[in-house]
C-alpha atoms as a PDB file:
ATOM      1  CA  UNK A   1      34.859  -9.057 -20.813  1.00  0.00           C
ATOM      2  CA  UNK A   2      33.235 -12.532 -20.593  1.00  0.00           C
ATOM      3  CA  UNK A   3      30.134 -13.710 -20.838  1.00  0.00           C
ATOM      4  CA  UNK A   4      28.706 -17.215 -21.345  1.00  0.00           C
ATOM      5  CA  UNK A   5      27.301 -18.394 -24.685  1.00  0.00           C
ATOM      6  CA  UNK A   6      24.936 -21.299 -24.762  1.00  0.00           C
ATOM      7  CA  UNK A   7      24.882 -22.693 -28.027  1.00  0.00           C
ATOM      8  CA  UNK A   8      28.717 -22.736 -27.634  1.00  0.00           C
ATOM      9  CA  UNK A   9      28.509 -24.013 -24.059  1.00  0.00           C
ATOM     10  CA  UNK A  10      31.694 -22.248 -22.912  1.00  0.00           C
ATOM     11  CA  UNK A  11      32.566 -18.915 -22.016  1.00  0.00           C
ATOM     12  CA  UNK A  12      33.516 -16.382 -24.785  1.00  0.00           C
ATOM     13  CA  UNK A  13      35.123 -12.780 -25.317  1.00  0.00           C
ATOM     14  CA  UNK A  14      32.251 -10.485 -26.008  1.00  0.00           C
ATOM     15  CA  UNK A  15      32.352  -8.717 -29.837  1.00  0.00           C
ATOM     16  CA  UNK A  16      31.157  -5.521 -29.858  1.00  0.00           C
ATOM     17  CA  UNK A  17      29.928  -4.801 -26.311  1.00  0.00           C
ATOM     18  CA  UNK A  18      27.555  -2.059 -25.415  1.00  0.00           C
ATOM     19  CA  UNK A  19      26.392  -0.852 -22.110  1.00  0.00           C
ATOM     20  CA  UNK A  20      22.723  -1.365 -21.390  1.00  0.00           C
ATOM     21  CA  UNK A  21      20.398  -0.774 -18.615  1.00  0.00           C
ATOM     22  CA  UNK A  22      17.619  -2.955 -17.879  1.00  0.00           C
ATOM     23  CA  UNK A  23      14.061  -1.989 -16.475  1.00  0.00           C
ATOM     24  CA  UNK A  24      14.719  -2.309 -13.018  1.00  0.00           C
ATOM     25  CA  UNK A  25      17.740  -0.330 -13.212  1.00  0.00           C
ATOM     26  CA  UNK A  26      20.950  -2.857 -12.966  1.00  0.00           C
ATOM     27  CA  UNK A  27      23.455  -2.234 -15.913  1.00  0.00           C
ATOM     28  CA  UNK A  28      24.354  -4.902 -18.104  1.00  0.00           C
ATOM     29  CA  UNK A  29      26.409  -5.981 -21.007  1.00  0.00           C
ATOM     30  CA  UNK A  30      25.335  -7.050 -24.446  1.00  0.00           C
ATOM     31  CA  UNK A  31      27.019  -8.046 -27.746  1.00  0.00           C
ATOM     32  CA  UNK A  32      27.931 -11.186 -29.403  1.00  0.00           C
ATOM     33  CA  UNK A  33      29.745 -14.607 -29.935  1.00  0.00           C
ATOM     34  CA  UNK A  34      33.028 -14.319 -31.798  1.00  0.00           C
ATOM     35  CA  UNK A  35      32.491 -18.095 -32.925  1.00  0.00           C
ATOM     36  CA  UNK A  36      28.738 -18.569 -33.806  1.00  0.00           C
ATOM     37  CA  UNK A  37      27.864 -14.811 -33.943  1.00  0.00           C
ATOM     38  CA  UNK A  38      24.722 -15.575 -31.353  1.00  0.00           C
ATOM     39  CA  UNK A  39      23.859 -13.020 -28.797  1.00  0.00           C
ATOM     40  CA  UNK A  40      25.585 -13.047 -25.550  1.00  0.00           C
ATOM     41  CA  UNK A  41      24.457 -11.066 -22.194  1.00  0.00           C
ATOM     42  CA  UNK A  42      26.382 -10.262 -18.998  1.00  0.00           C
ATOM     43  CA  UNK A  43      24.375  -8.955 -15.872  1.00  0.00           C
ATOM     44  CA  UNK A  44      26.871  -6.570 -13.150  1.00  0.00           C
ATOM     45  CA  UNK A  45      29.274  -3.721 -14.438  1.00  0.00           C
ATOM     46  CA  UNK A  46      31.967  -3.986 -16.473  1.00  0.00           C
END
């Protein structure tokens, strides 16, 4: 899965993604940026 990074400014496989929920209930993806190791986050289902 993809997700955008913004220090990066391009769009980058995500390392280590988990499965999270936010609070109103949509799932999400989070993990990180194989090139600068900053945090990435996807919103919709994988």
């Amino acid at each position: 899965m993809e997700a955008y990074c913004f220090k990066c400014r391009s769009k980058r496989e995500i390392k280590s993604p988990q499965q999270v929920t936010l609070k109103n209930g949509r799932p999400a993806t989070q993990g990180v940026c194989p090139q600068c190791n900053t945090k990435v986050f996807r919103i919709g289902k994988a």
